[in-house]
Protein backbone atom coordinates (compact mmCIF):
# COMPACT_ATOMS: atom_id res chain seq x y z
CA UNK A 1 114.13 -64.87 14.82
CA UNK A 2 115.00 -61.32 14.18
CA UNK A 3 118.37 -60.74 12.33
CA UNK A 4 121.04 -58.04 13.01
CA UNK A 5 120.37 -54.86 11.76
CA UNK A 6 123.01 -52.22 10.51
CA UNK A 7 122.03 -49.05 12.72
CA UNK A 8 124.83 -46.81 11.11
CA UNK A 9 128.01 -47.28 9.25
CA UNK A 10 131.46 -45.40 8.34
CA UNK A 11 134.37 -46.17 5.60
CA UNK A 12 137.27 -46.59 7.32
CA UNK A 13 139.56 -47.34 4.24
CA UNK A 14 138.97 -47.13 -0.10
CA UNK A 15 141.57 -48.25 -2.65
CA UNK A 16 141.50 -49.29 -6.59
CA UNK A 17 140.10 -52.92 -5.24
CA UNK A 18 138.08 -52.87 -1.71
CA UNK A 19 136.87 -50.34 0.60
CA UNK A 20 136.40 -51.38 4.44
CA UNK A 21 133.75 -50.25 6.81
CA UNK A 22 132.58 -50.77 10.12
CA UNK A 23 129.18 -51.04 10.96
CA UNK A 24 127.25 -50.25 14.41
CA UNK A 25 124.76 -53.65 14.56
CA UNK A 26 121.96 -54.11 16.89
CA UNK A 27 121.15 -57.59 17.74
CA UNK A 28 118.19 -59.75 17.76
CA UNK A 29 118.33 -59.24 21.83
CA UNK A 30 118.70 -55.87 21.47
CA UNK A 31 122.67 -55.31 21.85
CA UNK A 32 124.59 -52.89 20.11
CA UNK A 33 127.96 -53.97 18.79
CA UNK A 34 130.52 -53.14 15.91
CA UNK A 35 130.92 -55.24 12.68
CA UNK A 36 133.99 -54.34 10.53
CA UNK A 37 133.35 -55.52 6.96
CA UNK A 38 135.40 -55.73 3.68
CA UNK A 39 133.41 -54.91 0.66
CA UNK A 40 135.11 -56.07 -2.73
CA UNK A 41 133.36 -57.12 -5.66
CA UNK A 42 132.46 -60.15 -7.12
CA UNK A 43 135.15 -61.78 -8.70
CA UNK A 44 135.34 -65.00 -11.51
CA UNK A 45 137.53 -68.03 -11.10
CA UNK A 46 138.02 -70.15 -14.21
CA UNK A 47 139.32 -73.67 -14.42
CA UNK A 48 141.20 -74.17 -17.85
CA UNK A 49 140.49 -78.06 -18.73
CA UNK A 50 142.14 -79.22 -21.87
CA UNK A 51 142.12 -82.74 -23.27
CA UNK A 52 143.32 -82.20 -26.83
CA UNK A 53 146.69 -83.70 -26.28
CA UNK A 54 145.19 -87.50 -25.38
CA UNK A 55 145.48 -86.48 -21.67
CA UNK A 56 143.26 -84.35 -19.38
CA UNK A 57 145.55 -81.25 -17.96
CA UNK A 58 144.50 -77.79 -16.08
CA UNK A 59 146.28 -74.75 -16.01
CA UNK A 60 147.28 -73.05 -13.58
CA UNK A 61 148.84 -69.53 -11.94
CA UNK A 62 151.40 -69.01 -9.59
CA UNK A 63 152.29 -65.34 -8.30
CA UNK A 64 153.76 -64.19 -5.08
CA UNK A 65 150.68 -63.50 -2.35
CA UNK A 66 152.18 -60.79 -0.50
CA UNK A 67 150.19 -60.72 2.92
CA UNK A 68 151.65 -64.33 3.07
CA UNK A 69 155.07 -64.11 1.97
CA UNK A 70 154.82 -66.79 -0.49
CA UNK A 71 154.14 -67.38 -4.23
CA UNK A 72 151.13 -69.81 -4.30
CA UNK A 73 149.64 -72.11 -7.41
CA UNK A 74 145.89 -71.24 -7.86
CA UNK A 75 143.30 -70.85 -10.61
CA UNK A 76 143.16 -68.12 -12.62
CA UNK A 77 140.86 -65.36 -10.77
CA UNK A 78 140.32 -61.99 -9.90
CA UNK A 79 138.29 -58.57 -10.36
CA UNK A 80 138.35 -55.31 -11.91
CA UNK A 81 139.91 -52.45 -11.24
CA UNK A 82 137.57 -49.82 -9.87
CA UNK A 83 135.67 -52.29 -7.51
CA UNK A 84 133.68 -52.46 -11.35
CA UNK A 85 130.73 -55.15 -11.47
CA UNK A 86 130.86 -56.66 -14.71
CA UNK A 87 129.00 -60.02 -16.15
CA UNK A 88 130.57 -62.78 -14.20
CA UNK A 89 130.92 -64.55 -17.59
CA UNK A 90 132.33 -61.87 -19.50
CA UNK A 91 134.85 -61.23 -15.91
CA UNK A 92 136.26 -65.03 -16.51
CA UNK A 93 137.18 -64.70 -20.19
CA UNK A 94 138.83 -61.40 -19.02
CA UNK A 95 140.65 -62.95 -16.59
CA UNK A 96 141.24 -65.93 -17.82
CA UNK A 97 142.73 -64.08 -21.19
CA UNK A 98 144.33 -61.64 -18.70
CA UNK A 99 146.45 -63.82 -16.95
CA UNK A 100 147.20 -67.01 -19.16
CA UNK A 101 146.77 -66.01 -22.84
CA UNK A 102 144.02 -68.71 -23.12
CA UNK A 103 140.66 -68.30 -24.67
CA UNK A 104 137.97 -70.57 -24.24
CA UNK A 105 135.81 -72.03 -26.88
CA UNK A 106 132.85 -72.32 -23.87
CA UNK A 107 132.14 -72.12 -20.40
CA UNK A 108 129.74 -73.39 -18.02
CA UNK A 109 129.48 -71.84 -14.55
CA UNK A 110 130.02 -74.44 -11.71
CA UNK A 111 128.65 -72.27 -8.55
CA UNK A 112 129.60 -69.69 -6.33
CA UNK A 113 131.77 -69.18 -3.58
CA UNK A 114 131.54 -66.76 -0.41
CA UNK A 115 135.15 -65.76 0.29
CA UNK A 116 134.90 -65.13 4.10
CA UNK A 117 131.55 -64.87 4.70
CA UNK A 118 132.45 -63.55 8.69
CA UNK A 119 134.26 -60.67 7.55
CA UNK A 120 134.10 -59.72 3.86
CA UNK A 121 130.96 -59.51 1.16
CA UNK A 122 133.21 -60.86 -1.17
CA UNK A 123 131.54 -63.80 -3.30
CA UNK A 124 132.95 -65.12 -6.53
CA UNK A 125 131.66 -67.62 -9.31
CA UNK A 126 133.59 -70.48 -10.68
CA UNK A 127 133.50 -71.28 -14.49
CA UNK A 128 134.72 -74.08 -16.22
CA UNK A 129 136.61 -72.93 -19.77
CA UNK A 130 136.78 -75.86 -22.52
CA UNK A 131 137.99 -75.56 -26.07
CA UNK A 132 141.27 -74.05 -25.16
CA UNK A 133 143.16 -72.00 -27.70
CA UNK A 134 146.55 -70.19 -26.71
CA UNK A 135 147.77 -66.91 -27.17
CA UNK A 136 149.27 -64.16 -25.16
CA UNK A 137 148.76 -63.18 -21.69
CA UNK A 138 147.64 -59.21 -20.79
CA UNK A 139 148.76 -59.36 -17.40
CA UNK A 140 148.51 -56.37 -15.58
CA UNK A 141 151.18 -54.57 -13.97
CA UNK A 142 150.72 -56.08 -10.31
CA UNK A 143 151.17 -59.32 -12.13
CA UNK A 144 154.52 -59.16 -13.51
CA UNK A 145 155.52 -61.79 -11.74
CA UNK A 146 152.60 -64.37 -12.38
CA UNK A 147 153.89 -67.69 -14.08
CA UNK A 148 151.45 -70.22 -15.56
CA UNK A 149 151.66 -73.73 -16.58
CA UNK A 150 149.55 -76.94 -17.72
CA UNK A 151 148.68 -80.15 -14.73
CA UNK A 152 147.37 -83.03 -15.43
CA UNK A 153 144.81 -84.53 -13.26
CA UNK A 154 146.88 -86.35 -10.66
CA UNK A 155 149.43 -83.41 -10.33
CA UNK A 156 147.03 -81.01 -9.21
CA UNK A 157 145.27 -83.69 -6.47
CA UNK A 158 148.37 -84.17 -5.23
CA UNK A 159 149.36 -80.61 -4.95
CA UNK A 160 146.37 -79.63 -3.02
CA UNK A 161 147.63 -82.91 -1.24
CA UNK A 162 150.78 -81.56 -0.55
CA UNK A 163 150.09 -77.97 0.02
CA UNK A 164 151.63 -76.93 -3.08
CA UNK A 165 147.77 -75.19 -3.21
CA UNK A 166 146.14 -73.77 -0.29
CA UNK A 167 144.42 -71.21 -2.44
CA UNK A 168 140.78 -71.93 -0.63
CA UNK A 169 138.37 -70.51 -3.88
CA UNK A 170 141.11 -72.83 -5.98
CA UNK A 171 140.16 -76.10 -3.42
CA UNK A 172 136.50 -75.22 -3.54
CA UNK A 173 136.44 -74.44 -7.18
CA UNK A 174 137.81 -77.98 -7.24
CA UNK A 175 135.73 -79.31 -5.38
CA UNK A 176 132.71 -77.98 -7.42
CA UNK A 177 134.11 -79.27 -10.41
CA UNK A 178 134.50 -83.01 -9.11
CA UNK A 179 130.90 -82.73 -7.95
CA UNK A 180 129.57 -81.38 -11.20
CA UNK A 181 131.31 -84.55 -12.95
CA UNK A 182 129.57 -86.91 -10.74
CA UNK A 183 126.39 -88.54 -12.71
């Protein structure tokens, strides 16, 4: 079967971190239509697993989400400035540095996500950071009001549980995790 096929396409909107288009499509049957589209780069999630005090714990971020209103728990995550492609790896000790203070002795990548596949060419790539050291955070200046703090295990289920997280890359990333741990 034939696939859709961009026939022309204009930039309706550009800032520091996406740029939106819409695209004229033509169908497989032959139909014209209009696609809008979000393009922002990829972006790295880590998941900051410690077990050097006797008992497994993850940290996490909470900042204030503004198109919702609320300040939301998640994984540490994000881009650069510039809509920037960088190394996913090198993007996850930024970030991960960025926003916690935490460096990671290693980390293993865990998969990769498609934000909203139906609207946005947004994917990201999960990492899993071991060997924790702490030290200070380099938050930028949108993140002034980012807080972070250590979970253990059970705290964090039962969070997602409870809707304390409804970060979907943070669920997913999860997710990935608990099947990577599976023999």
């Amino acid at each position: 079967m034939n696939s859709i096929r961009t026939v022309g396409s204009r930039q309706v909107y550009r800032n520091n971190w996406l740029t939106m288009r819409e695209d004229a499509i033509r169908r497989p049957d032959g139909s014209s239509g209009i696609y809008a589209v979000v393009d922002k780069p990829t972006y790295a999630l880590v998941i900051p697993r410690d077990s050097s005090t006797g008992t497994e714990r993850f940290h996490l971020v909470e900042q204030f989400r503004y198109p919702l209103g609320l300040r939301r728990w998640e994984f540490p995550q994000g881009t650069v400035p510039g809509q920037a492609d960088i190394d996913p790896a090198e993007l996850a000790a930024r970030e991960l540095r960025e926003e916690t203070g935490l460096r990671a002795e290693s980390m293993s990548e865990l998969g990769l996500l498609d934000v909203a596949p139906g609207m946005s060419s947004q994917r990201g790539r999960v990492f899993l950071a071991i060997g924790i050291t702490e030290g200070p955070h380099e938050r930028e200046h949108e993140e002034q009001d980012m807080r972070s703090a250590w979970f253990p295990r059970a705290e964090v289920e039962k969070m997602i549980r409870d809707g304390a997280i409804t970060d979907a890359q943070t669920i997913a990333a999860w997710t990935l995790m608990e099947l990577a741990e599976r023999p």
